[in-house]
Every structure is written in structure tokens, then in C-alpha cells.
Protein backbone atom coordinates (compact mmCIF):
# COMPACT_ATOMS: atom_id res chain seq x y z
CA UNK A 1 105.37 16.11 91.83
CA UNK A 2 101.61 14.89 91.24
CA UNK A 3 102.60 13.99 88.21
CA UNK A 4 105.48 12.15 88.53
CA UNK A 5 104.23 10.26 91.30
CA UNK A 6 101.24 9.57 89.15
CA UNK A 7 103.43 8.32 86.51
CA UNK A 8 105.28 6.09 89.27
CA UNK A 9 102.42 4.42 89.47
CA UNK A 10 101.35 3.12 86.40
CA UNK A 11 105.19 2.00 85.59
CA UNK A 12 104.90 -1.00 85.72
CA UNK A 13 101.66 -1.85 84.26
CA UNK A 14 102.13 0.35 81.24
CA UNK A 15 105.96 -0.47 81.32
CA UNK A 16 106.87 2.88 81.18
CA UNK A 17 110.96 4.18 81.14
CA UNK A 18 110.43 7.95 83.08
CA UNK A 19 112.82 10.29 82.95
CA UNK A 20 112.66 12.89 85.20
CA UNK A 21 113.56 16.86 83.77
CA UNK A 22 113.71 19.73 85.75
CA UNK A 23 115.06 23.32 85.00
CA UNK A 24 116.28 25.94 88.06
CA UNK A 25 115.41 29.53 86.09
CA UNK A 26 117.56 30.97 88.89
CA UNK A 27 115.24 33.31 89.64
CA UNK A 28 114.96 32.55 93.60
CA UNK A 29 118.32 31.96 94.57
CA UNK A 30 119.05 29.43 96.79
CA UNK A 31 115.25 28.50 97.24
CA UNK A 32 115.04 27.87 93.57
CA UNK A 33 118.41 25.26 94.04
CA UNK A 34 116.03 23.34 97.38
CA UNK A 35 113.55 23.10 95.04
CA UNK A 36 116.02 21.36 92.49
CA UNK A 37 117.60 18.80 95.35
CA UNK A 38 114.16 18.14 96.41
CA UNK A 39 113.18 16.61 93.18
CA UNK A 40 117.02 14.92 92.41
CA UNK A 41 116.30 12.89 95.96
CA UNK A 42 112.74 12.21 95.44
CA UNK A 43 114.37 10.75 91.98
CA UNK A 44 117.09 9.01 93.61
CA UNK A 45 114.76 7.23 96.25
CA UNK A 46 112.54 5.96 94.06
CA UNK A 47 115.21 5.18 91.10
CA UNK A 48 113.97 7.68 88.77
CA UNK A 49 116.51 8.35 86.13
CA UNK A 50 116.95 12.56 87.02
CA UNK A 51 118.15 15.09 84.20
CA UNK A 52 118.47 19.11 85.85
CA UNK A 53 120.61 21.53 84.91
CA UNK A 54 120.53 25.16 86.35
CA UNK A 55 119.77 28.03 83.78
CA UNK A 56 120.59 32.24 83.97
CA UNK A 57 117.47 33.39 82.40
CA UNK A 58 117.46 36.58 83.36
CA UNK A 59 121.03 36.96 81.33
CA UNK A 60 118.99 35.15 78.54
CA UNK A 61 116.27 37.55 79.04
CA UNK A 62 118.49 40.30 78.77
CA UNK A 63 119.75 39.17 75.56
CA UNK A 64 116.56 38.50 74.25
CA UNK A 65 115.19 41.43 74.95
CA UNK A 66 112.00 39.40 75.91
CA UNK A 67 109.79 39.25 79.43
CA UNK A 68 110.68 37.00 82.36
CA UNK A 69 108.12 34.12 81.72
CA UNK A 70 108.79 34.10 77.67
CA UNK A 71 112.79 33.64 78.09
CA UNK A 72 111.57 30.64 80.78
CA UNK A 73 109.74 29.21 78.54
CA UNK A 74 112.27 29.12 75.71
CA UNK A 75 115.21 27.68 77.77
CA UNK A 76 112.75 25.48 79.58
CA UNK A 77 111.60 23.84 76.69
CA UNK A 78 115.10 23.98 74.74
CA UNK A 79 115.95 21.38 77.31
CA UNK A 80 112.90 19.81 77.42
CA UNK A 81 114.19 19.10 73.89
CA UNK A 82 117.86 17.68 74.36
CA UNK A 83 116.54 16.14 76.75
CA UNK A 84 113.77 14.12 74.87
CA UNK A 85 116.16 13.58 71.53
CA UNK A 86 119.27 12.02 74.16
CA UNK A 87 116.89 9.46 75.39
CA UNK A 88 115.07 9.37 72.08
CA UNK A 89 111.92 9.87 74.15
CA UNK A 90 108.32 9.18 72.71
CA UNK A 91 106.52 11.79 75.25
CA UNK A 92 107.61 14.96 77.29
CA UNK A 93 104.61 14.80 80.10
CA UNK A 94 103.87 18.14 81.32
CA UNK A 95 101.66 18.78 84.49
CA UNK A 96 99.32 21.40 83.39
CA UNK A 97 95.76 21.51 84.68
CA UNK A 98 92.44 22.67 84.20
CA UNK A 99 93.10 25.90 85.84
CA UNK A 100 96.14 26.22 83.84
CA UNK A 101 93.74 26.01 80.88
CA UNK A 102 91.69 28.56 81.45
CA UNK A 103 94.07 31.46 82.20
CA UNK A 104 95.69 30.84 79.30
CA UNK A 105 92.54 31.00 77.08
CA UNK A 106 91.48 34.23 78.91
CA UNK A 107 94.99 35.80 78.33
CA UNK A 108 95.30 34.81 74.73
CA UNK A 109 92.06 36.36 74.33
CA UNK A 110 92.94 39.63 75.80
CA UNK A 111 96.09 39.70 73.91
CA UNK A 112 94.21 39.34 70.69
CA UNK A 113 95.25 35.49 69.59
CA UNK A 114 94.26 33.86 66.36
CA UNK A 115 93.56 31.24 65.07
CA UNK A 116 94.32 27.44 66.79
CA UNK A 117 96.21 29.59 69.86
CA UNK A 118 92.72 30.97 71.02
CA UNK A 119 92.28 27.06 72.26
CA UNK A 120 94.76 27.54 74.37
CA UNK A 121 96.72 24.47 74.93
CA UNK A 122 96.25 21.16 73.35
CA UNK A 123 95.72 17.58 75.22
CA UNK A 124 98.87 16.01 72.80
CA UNK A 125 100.57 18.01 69.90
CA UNK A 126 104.44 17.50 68.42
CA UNK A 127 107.19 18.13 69.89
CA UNK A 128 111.31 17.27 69.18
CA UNK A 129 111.22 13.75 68.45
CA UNK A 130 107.88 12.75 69.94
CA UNK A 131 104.77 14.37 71.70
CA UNK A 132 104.01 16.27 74.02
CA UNK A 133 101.33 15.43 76.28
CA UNK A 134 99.22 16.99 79.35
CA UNK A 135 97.74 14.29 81.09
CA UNK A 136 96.41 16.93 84.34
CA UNK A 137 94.00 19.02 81.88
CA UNK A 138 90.65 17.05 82.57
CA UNK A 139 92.01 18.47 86.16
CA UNK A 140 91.39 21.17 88.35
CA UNK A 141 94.14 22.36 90.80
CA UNK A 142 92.08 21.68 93.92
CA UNK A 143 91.61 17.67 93.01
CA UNK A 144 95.62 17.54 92.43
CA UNK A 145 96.31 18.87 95.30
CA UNK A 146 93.82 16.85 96.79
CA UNK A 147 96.01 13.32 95.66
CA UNK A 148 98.92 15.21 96.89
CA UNK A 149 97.26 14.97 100.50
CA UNK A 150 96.02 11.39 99.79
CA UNK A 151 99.33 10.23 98.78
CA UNK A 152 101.07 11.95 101.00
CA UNK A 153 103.18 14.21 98.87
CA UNK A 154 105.03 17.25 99.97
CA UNK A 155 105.61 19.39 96.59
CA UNK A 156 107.61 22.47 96.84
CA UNK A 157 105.41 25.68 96.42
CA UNK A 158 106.48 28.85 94.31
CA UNK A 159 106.26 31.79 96.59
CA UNK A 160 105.96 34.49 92.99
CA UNK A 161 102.76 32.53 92.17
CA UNK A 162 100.92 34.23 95.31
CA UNK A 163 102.28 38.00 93.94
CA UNK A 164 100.45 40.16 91.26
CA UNK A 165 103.70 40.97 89.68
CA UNK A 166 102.47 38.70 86.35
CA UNK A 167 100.02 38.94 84.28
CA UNK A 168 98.54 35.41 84.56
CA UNK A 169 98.77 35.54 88.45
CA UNK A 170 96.32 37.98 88.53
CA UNK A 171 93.76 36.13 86.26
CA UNK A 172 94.59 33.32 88.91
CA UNK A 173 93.64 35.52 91.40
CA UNK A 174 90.77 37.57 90.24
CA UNK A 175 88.90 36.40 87.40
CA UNK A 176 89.40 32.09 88.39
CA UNK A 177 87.65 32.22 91.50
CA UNK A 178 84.87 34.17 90.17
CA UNK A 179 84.36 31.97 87.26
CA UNK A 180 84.53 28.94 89.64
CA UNK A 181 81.82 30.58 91.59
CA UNK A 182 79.42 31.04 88.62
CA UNK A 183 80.01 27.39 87.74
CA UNK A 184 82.28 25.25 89.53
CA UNK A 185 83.40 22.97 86.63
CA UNK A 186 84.52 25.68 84.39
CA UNK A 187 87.36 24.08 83.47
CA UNK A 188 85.67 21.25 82.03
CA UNK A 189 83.82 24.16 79.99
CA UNK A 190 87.04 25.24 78.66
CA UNK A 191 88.48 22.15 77.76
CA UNK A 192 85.58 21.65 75.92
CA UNK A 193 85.42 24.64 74.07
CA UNK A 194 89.25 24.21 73.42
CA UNK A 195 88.42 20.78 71.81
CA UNK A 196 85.86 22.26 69.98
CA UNK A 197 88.27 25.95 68.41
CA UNK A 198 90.95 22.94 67.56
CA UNK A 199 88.78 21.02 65.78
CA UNK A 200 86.79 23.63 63.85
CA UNK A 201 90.41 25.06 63.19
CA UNK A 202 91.43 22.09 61.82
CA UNK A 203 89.09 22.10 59.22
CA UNK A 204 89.14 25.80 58.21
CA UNK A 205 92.92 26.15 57.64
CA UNK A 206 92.48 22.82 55.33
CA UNK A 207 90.06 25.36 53.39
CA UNK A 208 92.10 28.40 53.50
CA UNK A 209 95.86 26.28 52.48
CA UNK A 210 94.12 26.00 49.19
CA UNK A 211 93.62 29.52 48.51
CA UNK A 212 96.61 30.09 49.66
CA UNK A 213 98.21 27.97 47.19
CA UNK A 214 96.33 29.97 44.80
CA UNK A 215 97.15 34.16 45.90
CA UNK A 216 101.04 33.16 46.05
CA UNK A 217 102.81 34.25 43.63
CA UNK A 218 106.46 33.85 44.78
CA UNK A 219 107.83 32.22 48.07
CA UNK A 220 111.16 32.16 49.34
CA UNK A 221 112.68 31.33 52.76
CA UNK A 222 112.02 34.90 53.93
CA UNK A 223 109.69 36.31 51.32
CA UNK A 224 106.44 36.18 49.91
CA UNK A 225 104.59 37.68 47.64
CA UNK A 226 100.90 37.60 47.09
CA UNK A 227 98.04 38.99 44.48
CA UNK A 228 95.85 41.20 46.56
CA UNK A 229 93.02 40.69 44.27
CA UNK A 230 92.99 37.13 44.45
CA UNK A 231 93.48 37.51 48.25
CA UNK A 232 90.13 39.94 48.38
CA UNK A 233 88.33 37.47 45.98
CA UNK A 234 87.61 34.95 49.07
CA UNK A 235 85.40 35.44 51.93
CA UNK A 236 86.62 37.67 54.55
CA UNK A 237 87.28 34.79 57.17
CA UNK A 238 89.58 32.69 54.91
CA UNK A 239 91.78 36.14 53.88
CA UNK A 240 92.05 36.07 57.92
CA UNK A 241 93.36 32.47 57.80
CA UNK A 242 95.08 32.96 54.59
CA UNK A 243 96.96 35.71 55.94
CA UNK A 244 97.79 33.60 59.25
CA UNK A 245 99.60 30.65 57.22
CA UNK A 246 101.23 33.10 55.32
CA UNK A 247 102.98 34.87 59.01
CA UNK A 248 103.09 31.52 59.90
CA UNK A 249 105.56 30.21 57.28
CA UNK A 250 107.65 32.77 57.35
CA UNK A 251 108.30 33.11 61.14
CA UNK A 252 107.37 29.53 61.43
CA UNK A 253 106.80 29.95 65.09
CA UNK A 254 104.65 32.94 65.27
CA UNK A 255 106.14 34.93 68.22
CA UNK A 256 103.92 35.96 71.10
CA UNK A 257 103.87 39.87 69.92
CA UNK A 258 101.94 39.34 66.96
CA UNK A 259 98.16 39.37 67.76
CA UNK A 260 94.89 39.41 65.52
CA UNK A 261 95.65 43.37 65.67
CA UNK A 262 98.31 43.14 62.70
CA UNK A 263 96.09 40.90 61.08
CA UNK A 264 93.15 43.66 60.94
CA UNK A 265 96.13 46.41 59.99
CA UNK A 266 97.07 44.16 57.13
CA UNK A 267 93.79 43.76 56.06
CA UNK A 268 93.22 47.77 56.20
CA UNK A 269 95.99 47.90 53.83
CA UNK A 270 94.75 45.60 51.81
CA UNK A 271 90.95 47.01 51.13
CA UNK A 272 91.86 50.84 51.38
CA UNK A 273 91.49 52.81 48.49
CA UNK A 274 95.42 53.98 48.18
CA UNK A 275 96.88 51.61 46.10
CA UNK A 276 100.33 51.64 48.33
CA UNK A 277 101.29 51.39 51.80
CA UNK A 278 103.53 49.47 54.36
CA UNK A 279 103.66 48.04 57.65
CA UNK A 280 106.32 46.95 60.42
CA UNK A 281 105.65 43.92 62.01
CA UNK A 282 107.46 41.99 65.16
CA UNK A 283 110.95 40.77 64.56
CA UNK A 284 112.14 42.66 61.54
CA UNK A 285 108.71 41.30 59.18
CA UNK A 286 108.02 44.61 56.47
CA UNK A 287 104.66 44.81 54.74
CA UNK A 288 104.62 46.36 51.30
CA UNK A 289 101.69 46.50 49.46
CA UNK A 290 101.92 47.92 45.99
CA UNK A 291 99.12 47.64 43.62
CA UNK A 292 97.98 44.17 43.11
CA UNK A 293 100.88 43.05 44.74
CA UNK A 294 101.53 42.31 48.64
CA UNK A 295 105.20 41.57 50.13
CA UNK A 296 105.86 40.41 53.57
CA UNK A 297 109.53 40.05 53.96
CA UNK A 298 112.60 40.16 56.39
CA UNK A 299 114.75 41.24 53.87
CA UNK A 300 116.55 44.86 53.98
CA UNK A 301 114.42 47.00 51.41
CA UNK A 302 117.60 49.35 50.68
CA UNK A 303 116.90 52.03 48.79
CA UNK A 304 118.49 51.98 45.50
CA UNK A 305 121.42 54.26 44.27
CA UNK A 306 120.41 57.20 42.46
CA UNK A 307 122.52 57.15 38.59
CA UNK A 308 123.15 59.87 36.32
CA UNK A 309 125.13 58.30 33.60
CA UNK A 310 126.66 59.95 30.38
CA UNK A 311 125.04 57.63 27.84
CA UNK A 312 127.72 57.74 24.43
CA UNK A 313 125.90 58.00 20.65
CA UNK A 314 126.19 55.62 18.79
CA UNK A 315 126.43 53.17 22.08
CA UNK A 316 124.61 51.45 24.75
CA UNK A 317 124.35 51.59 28.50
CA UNK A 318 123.43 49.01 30.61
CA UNK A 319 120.97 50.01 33.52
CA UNK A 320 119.33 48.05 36.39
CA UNK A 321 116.60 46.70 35.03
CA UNK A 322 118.17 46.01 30.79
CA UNK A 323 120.19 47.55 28.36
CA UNK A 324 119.67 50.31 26.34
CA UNK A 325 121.00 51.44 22.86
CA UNK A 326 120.97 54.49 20.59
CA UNK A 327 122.15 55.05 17.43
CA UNK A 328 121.49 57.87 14.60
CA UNK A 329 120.08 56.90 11.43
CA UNK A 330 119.13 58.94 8.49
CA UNK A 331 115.75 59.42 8.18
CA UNK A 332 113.22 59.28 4.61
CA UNK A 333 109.81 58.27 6.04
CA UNK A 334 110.53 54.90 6.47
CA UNK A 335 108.92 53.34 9.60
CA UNK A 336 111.17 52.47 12.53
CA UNK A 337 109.59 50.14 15.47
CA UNK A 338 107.08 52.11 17.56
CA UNK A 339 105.99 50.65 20.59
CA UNK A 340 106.92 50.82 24.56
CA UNK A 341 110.14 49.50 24.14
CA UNK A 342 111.73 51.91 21.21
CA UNK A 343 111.75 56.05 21.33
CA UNK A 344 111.92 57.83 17.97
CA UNK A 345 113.60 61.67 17.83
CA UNK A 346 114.38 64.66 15.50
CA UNK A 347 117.91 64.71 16.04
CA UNK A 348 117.66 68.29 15.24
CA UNK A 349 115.37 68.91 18.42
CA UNK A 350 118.12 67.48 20.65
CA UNK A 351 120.70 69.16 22.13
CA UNK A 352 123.58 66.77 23.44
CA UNK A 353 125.04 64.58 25.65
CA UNK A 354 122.55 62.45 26.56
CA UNK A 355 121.87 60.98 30.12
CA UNK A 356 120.09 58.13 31.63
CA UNK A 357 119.38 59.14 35.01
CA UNK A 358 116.85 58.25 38.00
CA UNK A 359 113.74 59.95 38.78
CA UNK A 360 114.79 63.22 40.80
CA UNK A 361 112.10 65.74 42.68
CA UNK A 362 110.09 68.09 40.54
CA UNK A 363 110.67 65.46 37.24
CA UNK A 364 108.38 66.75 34.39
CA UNK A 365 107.80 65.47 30.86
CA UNK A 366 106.00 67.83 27.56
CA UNK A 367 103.97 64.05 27.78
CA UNK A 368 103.06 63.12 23.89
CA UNK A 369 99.37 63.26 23.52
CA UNK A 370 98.91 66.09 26.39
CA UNK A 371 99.62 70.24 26.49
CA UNK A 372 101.53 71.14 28.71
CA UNK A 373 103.73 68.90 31.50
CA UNK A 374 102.83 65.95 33.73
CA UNK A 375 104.72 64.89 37.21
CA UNK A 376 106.96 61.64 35.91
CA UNK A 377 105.52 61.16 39.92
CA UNK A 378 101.95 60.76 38.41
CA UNK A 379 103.14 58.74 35.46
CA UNK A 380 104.31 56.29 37.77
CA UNK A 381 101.45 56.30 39.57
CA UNK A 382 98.58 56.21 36.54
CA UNK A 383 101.01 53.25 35.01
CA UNK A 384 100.52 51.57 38.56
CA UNK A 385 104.27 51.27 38.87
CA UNK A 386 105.55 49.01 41.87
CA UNK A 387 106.87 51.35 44.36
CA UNK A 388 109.91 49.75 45.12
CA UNK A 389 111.13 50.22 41.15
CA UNK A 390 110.46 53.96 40.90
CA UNK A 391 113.38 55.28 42.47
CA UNK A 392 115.70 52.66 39.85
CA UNK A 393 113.70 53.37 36.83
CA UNK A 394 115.45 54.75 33.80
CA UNK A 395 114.93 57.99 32.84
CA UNK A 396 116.88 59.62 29.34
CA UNK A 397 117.48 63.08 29.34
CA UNK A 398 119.09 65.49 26.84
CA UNK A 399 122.31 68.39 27.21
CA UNK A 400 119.30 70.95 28.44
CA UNK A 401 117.78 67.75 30.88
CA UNK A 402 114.98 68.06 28.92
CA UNK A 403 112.94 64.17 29.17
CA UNK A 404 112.50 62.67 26.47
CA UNK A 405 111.85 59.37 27.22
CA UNK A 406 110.47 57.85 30.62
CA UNK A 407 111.63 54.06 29.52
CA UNK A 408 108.81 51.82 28.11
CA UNK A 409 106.30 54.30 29.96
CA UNK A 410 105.70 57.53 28.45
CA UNK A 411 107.68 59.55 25.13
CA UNK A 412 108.10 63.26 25.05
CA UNK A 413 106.57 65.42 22.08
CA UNK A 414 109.85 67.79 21.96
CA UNK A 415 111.83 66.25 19.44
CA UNK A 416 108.84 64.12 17.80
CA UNK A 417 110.40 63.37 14.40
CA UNK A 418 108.48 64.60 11.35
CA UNK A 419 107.39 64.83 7.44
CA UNK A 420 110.40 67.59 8.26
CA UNK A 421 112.67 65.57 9.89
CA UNK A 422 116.67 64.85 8.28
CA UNK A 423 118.23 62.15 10.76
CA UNK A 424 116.90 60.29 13.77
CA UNK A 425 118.12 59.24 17.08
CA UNK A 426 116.85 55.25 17.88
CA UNK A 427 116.66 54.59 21.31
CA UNK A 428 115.82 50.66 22.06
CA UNK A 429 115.19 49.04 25.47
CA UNK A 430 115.85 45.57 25.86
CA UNK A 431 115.36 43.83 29.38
């Protein structure tokens, strides 16, 4: 009411057109609906153009899934919204104040907040189709309620803000007043200091967007992907930020539950020695990290299909990731391709059909170049395969599922052809 009788007053000289919002949560019943005809008449007498409406947010809440004072805050300000774009409104003018301030620092801080939300909230910042502005901050509570008295105001009073049941009712109630005792404009202190984080993170995210132009290396609405070597290659502080625009774009409004904590647990992915790992963040966000490579998505990592197909000589087969042929070709010493892509055998050594399967548990190649066997697990590893194409990769087997080829990764010595050697099988890969 302070504020809207403040506003009254400067009408005309600043010929301002107020609109009046309010929003009954429901919570209190019928005192929550006084509350709402107190401000429609107070509107009405003083020809304030009034916009209310009366919300269920504890059905929202439900639905949501989310705590009392969040699913408030959403509907509140989804009407706030409507609300500003109907009247195509330059400023929604919110009554926050000093005090205000100052438990919200505190409780961001104790929640583990980041970046520009450690300042708590700011004096004027975007909103819909204007700004939002809170004119009260340079304010304490007592000198509000001091031009209430003055001016002869009677605001309504919200009986839960004297109860412990919330969290930033009992800051209000036990950490303010000793604060105010140790210095009795604190909230000027915080305002400053919240001036101060908002500038300082003004500047440092300018520094950090261009490394993180630089450690992307794909971005879609829901994905990213990043170099984790590039990532580690800037100061600690800026990896910090760097990882903050990166939640940032993808949930675009970074919900309450995330917290400098999954920062730190990403970055303890990042620098540990395994080359692998994941994480689970809020809202569905998976962390992958594989090798040099780092993916934060929302997508549905399904596991892929296991195959075990019957792969036809002469022929081809087509598998997830290319194509591959064979074909068997007489053989005098003449030299066929030999690289990662092509596999070279003593048809004689082979004992048909062929398969191209997936990996399966146990998998062991006679490796060329080694005695004995090696895990195709290990292979995978040593070749610093991405994790998330191991379980697709194409594996060809012979009639005794024998491996002889682990595709474009690793040959088997079994049927090596030979000086000895009569006819060959060919086996290309082509992605």
C-alpha cells in the first residue's frame, strides 16, 4: 500500500498511468479475499485502474511438485506478466525493501547461489515487455511503515509472516535484528555490496562468454557439448562462470535447486583422473563426460539395441555407424589397402558365417601385435572410445565367434593372411 500511495503521489507530476495488480494465492481463505477487496476499494476511491484475479496455488504447487513460496512466485509473476503486456506497460513496480534485501542475500548464500543471484535482487532488470523496478530498496521496513503512520495508511498485515514455518521468516526473525543491532544501516551495507557483486559480475561473464565461445563444440536447443581440455585450459574462476552460462542456456532460467554445489560436482568430474563419469542434475539435465568431451543434455540417453546380424559373403551390411563390405579375392602377394578402415584374412583360417555383432560381456580378441588376449573392454578404453558408442560399435565375428576384427580399432592375428596364403576375405568399412 506504501507503494502505491507513494506512486499516487507523484502522478501527476511525473504523469504517470498506474495500474494496480494484485494476486489472492488462496492460501488464507477468506482473510486472503479482505485483503483483495481492501485494495479493489482503495483502487476504486482513488480511481486507480485495479487488475486481481484469485489463484489455487496450492493445486499449482501440487502439480509442480515445487514449495509453497516458489509456485507463488511463478503464478504471481505469470500475471504480473499479462498483466504488463495487456496494458503494454513500461514498469511492473514492486515494493521490496531493504530488509527484503538482505534475507534474500543471506538465504541465497546458504543455499549455495552463484554467480549475479548472490546480489540478491537488482534496483531495475527486464521483465515481459518492460522493467521491473524496486523503488523501496534504499528502504528499511521500519521507515515504510513509518510513512504508513504519517500518511495515514492502514495496510493489511500477513498473519504467516509472524510464524517460523518458512525459511526466510526465520532469517526475519533471528539473524535481521541482530544484524541491525551490530549496525543499524545494514541494509544500506547490502545494497551496496549488491551493487558492487552486479557490477563485478557484469564484467566477468563478458570475460568468461568468450571462452565459452571457444570450449563449445556443438549447441543445440537442449544439448551441448564442450572440450574439457579447453575448458581446464582457463583459470579456475572463469571454468566456474563458463560452466554457469553454459546451465544457463540450456535451462534458460536456472531453477532454484541448482546451487554452486553442482557446479563443484561438475568440476570434480571434470579434473579427476577417470576419464568417464556422469551426473544428474535438477529437471531432467544429464552430465556425461567422456574423454575430452563433456555433454550436458535433457535428451533420453537410451541405450542402444544390441545386433547380431548374419553378414552374407560376397555382400555388405549396413550398421549404425557405416556400411561394411566383404568379398573373397584370390590372393598372389599383391598388396590390398591396410589401414583402420580395411581387415585382411586367410580365408582358410575362417570358419563361416560371419557376424557383425555388438560388444557382449567377457569379449576377447588374439589382438595382432600381442600374445595372448585383450578385453575388447580395454580396447575401448586405451582407444579412448566415447562411452556412449561402445555398446553400438561393430564387432565381426566368425562361425566359431572367434573376433577378428574390432571395426577401425584393433585386427585379430588368427587368420593373418600369409607368404602361405591361397584366397582372401576383404572386409572394408566405410562411414
Amino acid at each position: 500500500m506504501a507503494l502505491l500511495h507513494y506512486l499516487l503521489q507523484l502522478k501527476e507530476r511525473w504523469q504517470l498511468t498506474i495500474i494496480a495488480a494484485h494476486v489472492d494465492h488462496m492460501f488464507r481463505g477468506e482473510e486472503s479475499k479482505e485483503d483483495y477487496r481492501y485494495v479493489e476499494g482503495y483502487c476504486h476511491k482513488n480511481d486507480i485502474v485495479f487488475e486481481g484475479t484469485h489463484l489455487n496455488v496450492t493445486s499449482y504447487k501440487r502439480e509442480q511438485k515445487i514449495s509453497a513460496q516458489l509456485a507463488a512466485r511463478e503464478c504471481r509473476y505469470e500475471f504480473f506478466e499479462k498483466i504488463m503486456t495487456k496494458y503494454d506497460a513500461h514498469y511492473l513496480a514492486l515494493g521490496h525493501h531493504g530488509d527484503d534485501q538482505i534475507e534474500t542475500m543471506l538465504m541465497r548464500q546458504v543455499r549455495g547461489s552463484f554467480g549475479k543471484s548472490r546480489a540478491g535482487m537488482p534496483v531495475k532488470r527486464s521483465f515481459a515487455c518492460g522493467e521491473i523496478i524496486r523503488p523501496f530498496l534504499c528502504l528499511e521496513k521500519r521507515e515504510i511503515e513509518d510513512y504508513c503512520c504519517r500518511m495515514q495508511l492502514k495496510p493489511r498485515r500477513d498473519p504467516s509472516n509472524e510464524k517460523d514455518d518458512y525459511v526466510r521468516n526465520r532469517f526475519r526473525h533471528s539473524i535481521l535484528p541482530f544484524l541491525k543491532k551490530e549496525n543499524p544501516n545494514v541494509h544500506e551495507r547490502f545494497q551496496q555490496q549488491s551493487e558492487f557483486i552486479y557490477e563485478d559480475e557484469q564484467f566477468l561473464d563478458e570475460v568468461a562468454e568468450k571462452h565459452y565461445r571457444k570450449v563449445i563444440i556443438k549447441k543445440a536447443e537442449d544439448k551441448i557439448i564442450f572440450s574439457v581440455s579447453a575448458l581446464q585450459s582457463v583459470p579456475m574462476s572463469l571454468q566456474r562462470r563458463v560452466i554457469h552460462l553454459i546451465l544457463k542456456y540450456l535451462y534458460q532460467t536456472i531453477p532454484s535447486s541448482l546451487s554452486s554445489i553442482h557446479i563443484e560436482d561438475l568440476l570434480t568430474l571434470l579434473h579427476a583422473e577417470r576419464p568417464s563419469g556422469q551426473l544428474y542434475f535438477p529437471e531432467g539435465l544429464r552430465v556425461v563426460r567422456s574423454y575430452d568431451r563433456c555433454f550436458l543434455t535433457f535428451e533420453q540417453l537410451n541405450k542402444p539395441e544390441p545386433y547380431n546380424l548374419i553378414f552374407d559373403v560376397p555382400g555388405f551390411i549396413d550398421v549404425p555407424s557405416g556400411v561394411l563390405t566383404a568379398d573373397i579375392k584370390d590372393y598372389s602377394g599383391q598388396q590390398f589397402p591396410n589401414n583402420l578402415h580395411s581387415c585382411i584374412c586367410d580365408v582358410e583360417h575362417i570358419t563361416f558365417p560371419l557376424c557383425v555383432r555388438t560388444r557382449q560381456p567377457g569379449d576377447r580378441i588374439a589382438a595382432l601385435g600381442i600374445n595372448g588376449t585383450k578385453k575388447v573392454k580395454n580396447i575401448f578404453i586405451d582407444q579412448k572410445i566415447d562411452r556412449t558408442k561402445r555398446d553400438s560399435w561393430p564387432i565381426v565375428v566368425d562361425g566359431n565367434g572367434d573376433i577378428l576384427w574390432i571395426v577401425g580399432l584393433q585386427k585379430s592375428r588368427l587368420a593373418r593372411a600369409s607368404t602361405q596364403t591361397k584366397r582372401v576375405l576383404t572386409l572394408m568399412f566405410q562411414n
